[in-house]
Protein backbone atom coordinates (compact mmCIF):
# COMPACT_ATOMS: atom_id res chain seq x y z
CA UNK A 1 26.39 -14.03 44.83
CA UNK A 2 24.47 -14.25 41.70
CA UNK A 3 23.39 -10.82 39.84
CA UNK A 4 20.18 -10.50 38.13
CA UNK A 5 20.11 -10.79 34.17
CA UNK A 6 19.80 -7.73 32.28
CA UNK A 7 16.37 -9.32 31.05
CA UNK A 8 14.75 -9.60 34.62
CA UNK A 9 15.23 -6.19 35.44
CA UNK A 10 12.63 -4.60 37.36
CA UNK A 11 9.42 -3.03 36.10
CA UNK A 12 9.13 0.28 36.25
CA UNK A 13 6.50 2.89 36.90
CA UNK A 14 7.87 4.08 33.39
CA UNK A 15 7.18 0.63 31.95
CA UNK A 16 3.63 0.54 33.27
CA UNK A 17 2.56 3.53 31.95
CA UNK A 18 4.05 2.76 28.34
CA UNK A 19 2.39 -0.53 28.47
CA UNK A 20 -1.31 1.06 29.04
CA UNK A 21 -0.42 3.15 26.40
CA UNK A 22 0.20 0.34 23.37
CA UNK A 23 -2.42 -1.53 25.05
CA UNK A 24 -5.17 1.56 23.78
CA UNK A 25 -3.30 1.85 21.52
CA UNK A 26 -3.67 -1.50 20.31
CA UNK A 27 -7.11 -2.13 21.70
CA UNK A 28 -8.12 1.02 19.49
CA UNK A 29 -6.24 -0.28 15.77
CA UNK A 30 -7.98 -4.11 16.36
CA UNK A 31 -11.18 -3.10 17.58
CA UNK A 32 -12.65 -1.76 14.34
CA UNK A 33 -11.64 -4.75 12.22
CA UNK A 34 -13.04 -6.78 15.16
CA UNK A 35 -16.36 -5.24 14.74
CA UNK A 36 -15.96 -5.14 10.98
CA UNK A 37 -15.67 -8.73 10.89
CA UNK A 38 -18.21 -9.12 13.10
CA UNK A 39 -21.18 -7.33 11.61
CA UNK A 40 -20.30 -8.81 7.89
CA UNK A 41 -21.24 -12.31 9.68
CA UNK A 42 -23.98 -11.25 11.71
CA UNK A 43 -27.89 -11.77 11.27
CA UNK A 44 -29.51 -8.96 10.04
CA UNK A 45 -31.97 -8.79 13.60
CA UNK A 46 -29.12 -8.51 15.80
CA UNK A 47 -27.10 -5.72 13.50
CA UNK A 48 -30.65 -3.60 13.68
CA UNK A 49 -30.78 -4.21 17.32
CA UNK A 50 -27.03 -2.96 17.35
CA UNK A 51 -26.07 -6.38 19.85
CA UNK A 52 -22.73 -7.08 17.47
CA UNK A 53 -19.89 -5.61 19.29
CA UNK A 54 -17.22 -7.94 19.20
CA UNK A 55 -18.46 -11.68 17.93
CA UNK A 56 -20.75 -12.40 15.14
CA UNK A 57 -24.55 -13.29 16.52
CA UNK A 58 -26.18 -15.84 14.27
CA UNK A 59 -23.80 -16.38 12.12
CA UNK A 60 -24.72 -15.51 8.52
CA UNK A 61 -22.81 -15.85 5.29
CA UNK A 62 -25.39 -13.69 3.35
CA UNK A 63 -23.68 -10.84 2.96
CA UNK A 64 -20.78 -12.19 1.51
CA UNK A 65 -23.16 -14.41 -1.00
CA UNK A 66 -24.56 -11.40 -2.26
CA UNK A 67 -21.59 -9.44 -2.69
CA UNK A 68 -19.73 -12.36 -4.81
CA UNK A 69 -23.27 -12.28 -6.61
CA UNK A 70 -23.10 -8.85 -7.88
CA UNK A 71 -20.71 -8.55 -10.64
CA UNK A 72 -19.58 -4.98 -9.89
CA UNK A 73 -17.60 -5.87 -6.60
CA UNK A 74 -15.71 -8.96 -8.08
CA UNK A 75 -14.90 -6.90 -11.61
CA UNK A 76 -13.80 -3.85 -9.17
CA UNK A 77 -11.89 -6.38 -7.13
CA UNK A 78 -10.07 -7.54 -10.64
CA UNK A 79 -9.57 -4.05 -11.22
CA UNK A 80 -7.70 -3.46 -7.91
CA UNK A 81 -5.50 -6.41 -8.28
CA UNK A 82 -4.54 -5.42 -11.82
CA UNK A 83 -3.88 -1.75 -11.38
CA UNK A 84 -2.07 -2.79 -8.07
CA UNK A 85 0.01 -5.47 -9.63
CA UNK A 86 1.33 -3.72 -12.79
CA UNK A 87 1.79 0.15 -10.61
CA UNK A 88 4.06 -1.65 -8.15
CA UNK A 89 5.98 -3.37 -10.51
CA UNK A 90 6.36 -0.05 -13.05
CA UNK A 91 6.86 2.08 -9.31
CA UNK A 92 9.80 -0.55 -8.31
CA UNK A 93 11.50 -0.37 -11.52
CA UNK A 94 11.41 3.44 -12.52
CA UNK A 95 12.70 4.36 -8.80
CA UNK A 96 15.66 1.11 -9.34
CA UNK A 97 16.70 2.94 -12.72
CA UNK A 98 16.69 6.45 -11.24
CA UNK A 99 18.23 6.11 -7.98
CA UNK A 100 21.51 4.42 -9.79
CA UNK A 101 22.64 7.52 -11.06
CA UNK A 102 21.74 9.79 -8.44
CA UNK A 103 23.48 7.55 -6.54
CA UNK A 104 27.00 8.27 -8.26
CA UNK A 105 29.25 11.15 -7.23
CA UNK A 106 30.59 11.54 -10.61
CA UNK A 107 26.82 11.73 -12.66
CA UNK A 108 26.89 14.95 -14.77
CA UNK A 109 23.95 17.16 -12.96
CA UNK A 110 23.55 15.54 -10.32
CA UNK A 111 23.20 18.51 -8.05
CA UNK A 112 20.73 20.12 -10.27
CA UNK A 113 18.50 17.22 -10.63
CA UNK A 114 18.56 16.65 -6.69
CA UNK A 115 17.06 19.77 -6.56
CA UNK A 116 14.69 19.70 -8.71
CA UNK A 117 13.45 16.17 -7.55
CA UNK A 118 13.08 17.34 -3.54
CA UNK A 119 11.53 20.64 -4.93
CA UNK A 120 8.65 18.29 -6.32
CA UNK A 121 8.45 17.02 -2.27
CA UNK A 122 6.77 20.94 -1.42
CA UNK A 123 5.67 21.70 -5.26
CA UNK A 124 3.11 20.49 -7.66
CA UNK A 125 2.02 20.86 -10.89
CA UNK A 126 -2.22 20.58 -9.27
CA UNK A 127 -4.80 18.24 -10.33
CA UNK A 128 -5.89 20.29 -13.33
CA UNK A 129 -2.95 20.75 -15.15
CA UNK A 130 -2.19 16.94 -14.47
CA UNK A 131 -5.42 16.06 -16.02
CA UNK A 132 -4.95 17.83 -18.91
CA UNK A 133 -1.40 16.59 -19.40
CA UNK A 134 -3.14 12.80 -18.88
CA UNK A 135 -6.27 13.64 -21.46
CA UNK A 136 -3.44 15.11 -24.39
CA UNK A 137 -1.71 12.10 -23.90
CA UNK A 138 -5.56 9.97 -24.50
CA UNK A 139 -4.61 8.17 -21.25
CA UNK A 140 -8.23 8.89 -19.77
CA UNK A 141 -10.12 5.66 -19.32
CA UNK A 142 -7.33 3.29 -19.31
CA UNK A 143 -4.96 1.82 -16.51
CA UNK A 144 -1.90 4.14 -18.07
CA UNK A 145 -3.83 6.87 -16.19
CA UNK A 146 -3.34 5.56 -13.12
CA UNK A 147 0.25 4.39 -12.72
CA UNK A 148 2.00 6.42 -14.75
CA UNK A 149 1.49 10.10 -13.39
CA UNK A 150 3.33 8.30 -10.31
CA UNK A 151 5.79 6.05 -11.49
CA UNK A 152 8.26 7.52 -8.99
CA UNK A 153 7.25 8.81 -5.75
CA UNK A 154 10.04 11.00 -4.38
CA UNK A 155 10.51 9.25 -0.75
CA UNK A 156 10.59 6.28 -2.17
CA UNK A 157 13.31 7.30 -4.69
CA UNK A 158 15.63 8.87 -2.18
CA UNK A 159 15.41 5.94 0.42
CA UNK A 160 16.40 3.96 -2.27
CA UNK A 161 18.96 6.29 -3.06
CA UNK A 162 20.64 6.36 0.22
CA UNK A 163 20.82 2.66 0.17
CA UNK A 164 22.80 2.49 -2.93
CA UNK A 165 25.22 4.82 -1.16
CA UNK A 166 25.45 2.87 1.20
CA UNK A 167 26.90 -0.11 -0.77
CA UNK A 168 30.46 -0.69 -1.14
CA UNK A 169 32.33 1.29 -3.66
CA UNK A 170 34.51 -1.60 -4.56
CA UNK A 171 31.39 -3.74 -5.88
CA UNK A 172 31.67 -1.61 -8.61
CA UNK A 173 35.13 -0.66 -9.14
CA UNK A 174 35.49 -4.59 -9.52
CA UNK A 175 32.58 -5.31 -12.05
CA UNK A 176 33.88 -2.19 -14.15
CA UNK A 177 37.37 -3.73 -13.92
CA UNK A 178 35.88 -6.81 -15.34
CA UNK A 179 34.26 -5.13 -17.71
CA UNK A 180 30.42 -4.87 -16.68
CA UNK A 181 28.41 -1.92 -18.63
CA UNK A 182 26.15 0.12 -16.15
CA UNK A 183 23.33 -1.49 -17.27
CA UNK A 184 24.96 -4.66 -16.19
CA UNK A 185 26.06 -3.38 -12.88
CA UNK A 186 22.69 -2.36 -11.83
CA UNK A 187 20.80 -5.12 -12.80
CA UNK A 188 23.11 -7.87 -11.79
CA UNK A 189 24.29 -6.33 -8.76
CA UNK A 190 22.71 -3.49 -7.37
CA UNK A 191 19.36 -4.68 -7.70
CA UNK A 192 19.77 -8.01 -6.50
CA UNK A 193 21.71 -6.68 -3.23
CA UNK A 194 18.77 -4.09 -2.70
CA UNK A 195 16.27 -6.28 -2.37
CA UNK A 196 15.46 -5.56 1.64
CA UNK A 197 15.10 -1.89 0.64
CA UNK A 198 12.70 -2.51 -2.87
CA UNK A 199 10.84 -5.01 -0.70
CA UNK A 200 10.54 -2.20 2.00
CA UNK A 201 9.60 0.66 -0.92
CA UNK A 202 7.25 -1.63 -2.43
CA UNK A 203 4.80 -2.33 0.54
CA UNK A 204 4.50 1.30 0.71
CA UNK A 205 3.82 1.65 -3.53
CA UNK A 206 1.45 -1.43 -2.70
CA UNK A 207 -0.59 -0.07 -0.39
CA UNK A 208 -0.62 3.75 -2.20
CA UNK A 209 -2.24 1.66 -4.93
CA UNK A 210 -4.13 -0.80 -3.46
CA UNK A 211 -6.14 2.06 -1.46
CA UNK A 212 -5.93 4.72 -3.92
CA UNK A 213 -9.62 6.13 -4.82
CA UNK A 214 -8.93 9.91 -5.79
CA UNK A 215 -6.66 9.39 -8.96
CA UNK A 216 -9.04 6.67 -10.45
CA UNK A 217 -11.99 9.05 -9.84
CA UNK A 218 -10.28 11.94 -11.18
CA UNK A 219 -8.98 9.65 -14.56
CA UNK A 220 -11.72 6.73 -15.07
CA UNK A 221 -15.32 7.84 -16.55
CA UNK A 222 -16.27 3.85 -16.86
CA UNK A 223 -18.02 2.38 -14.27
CA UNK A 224 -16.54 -1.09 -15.52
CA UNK A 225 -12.96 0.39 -14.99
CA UNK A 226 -13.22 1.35 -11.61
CA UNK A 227 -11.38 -0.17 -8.78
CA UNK A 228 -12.61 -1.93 -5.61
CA UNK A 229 -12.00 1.51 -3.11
CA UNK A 230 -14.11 3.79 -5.74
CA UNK A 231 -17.34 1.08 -5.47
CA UNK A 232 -16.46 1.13 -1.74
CA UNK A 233 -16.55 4.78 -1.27
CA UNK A 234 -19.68 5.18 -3.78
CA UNK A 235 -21.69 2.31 -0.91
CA UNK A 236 -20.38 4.07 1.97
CA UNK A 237 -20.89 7.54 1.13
CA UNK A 238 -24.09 7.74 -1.29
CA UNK A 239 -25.42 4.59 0.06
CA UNK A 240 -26.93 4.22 -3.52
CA UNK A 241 -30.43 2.62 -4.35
CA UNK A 242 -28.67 -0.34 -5.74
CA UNK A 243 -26.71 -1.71 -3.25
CA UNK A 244 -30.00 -1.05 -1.18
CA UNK A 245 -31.85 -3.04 -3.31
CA UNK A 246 -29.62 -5.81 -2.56
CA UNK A 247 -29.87 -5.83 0.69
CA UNK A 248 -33.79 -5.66 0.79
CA UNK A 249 -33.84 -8.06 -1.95
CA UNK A 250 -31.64 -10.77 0.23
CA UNK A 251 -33.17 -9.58 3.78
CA UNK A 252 -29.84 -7.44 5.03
CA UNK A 253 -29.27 -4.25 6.25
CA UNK A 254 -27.03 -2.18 4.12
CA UNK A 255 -24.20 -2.48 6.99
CA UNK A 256 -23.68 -5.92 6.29
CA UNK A 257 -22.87 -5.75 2.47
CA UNK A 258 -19.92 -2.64 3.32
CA UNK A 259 -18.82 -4.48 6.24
CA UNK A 260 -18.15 -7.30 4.58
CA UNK A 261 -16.92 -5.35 1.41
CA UNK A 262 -14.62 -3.79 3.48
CA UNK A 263 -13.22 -6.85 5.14
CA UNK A 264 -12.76 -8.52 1.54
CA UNK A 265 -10.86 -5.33 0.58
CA UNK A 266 -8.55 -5.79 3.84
CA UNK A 267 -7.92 -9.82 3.08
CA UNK A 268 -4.77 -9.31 0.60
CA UNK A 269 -3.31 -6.60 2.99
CA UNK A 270 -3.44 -9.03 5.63
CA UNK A 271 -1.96 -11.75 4.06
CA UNK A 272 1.32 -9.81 2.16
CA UNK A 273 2.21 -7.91 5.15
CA UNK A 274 3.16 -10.73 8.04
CA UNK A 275 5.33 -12.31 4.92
CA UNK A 276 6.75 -8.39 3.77
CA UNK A 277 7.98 -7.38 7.31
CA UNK A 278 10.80 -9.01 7.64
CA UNK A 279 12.09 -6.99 4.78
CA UNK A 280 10.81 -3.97 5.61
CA UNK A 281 12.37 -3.94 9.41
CA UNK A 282 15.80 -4.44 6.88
CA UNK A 283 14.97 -1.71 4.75
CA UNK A 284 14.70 0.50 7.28
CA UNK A 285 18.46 -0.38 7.88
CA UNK A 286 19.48 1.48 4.83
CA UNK A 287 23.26 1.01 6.25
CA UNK A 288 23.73 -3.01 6.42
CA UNK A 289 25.58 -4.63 4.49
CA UNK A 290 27.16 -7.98 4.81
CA UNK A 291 30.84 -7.99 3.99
């Protein structure tokens, strides 16, 4: 008699009714960068008309012609890409060097600082006594301003935290036997071994940065300093007279140039995350470790 495999068991009413669920599900997180993608390639007649719903009608690369045309979107876009690259990098490093010693049992304080870091999780200083801290410092106007006033983000520094714990004590006990300083111990070993749960941390600081638009309103006066999800909010919001112009000038309608703003805004996203997965399913696992 042969007995059905585990994988071929049978489908339940259970399973049919969680299926049409991440179907919508699904159906609803696709469709609007469907139609997104859509309109920013359409011809302006057919956008006016509202006949885009899913596929581009007459396909037109106008839109995105204008928009590399204009030198605000491409400087923002430089903008986002710098602020992005250099507040991940300061993020990943700051929470590496403060989750070591929070990590140890034997760190003088430890307790007390503990505390005082998860108290900052339901407390906060507020935006005006921030700024002011940020304008004594003369940090207004300059990319300081935006990655520095979060160089840590709690979470982030106690899931990294955990995973340290979670490494074996005797990783240590033998590099101190040999000799290793701290310093040594965390940059030659700890951080190296905790790269699933930085990789996992820092597609969370990416994305914080990468769609941040609040702190660079609150900190950056210059229009020439501001990144690409300010000038996105500004044409979406105000729908100001010169990104109209543009559009009259080149024959679109003013949907086109955000649509395809926004889906130039979404290409890096969409390219790091397929490739940062993997790590972050493993960061999630703050417990593995291979022996």
């Amino acid at each position: 008699m042969v007995k059905s495999s585990p994988l071929h068991k049978r489908f339940t009413f259970f399973d049919a009714i969680l299926a049409v669920l991440l179907g919508i599900v699904a159906i609803a997180t696709i469709y609007p960068v469907v139609y997104i993608v859509a309109v920013s390639f359409s011809e302006t007649a057919y956008i006016v008309q509202n006949q885009v719903v899913l596929w581009p009608k007459g396909f037109n690369l106008e839109a995105y012609k204008q928009i590399l045309e204009n030198p605000r979107i491409p400087r923002a876009y430089g903008n986002t890409i710098l602020y992005t690259t250099v507040g991940t990098a300061i993020n990943l490093l700051m929470t590496a060097v403060a989750a070591y010693p929070l990590s140890r049992p034997g760190f003088f304080g430890r307790k007390y600082f503990m505390i005082a870091i998860v108290l900052t999780m339901f407390l906060t200083g507020g935006i005006i006594p921030t700024y002011l801290i940020v304008q004594k410092l003369h940090l207004i106007d300059s990319i300081w301003a935006i990655v520095l006033p979060n160089a840590i983000w709690t979470v982030e520094l106690l899931i990294l935290k955990s995973f340290y714990e979670s490494m074996s004590g005797s990783l240590r006990e033998s590099a101190v036997i040999d000799g290793a300083s701290e310093y040594r111990i965390l940059f030659n070993i700890m951080i190296p071994l905790s790269k699933p749960a930085l990789a996992s941390i820092g597609l969370f600081y990416f994305m914080g940065h990468w769609n941040s638009f609040f702190i660079p309103m609150i900190y950056l006066n210059d229009n020439n300093l501001y990144p690409l999800q300010v000038v996105l909010r500004d044409m979406l919001i105000f729908d100001t007279s010169k990104e109209t112009g543009v559009a009259q000038q080149a024959n679109l309608t003013p949907q086109a140039l955000k649509n395809a703003t926004i889906f130039i805004s979404m290409i890096p996203v969409l390219l790091i995350y397929p490739f940062a997965q993997r790590y972050f399913a493993k960061g999630i696992m703050l417990g593995s470790e291979k022996g």
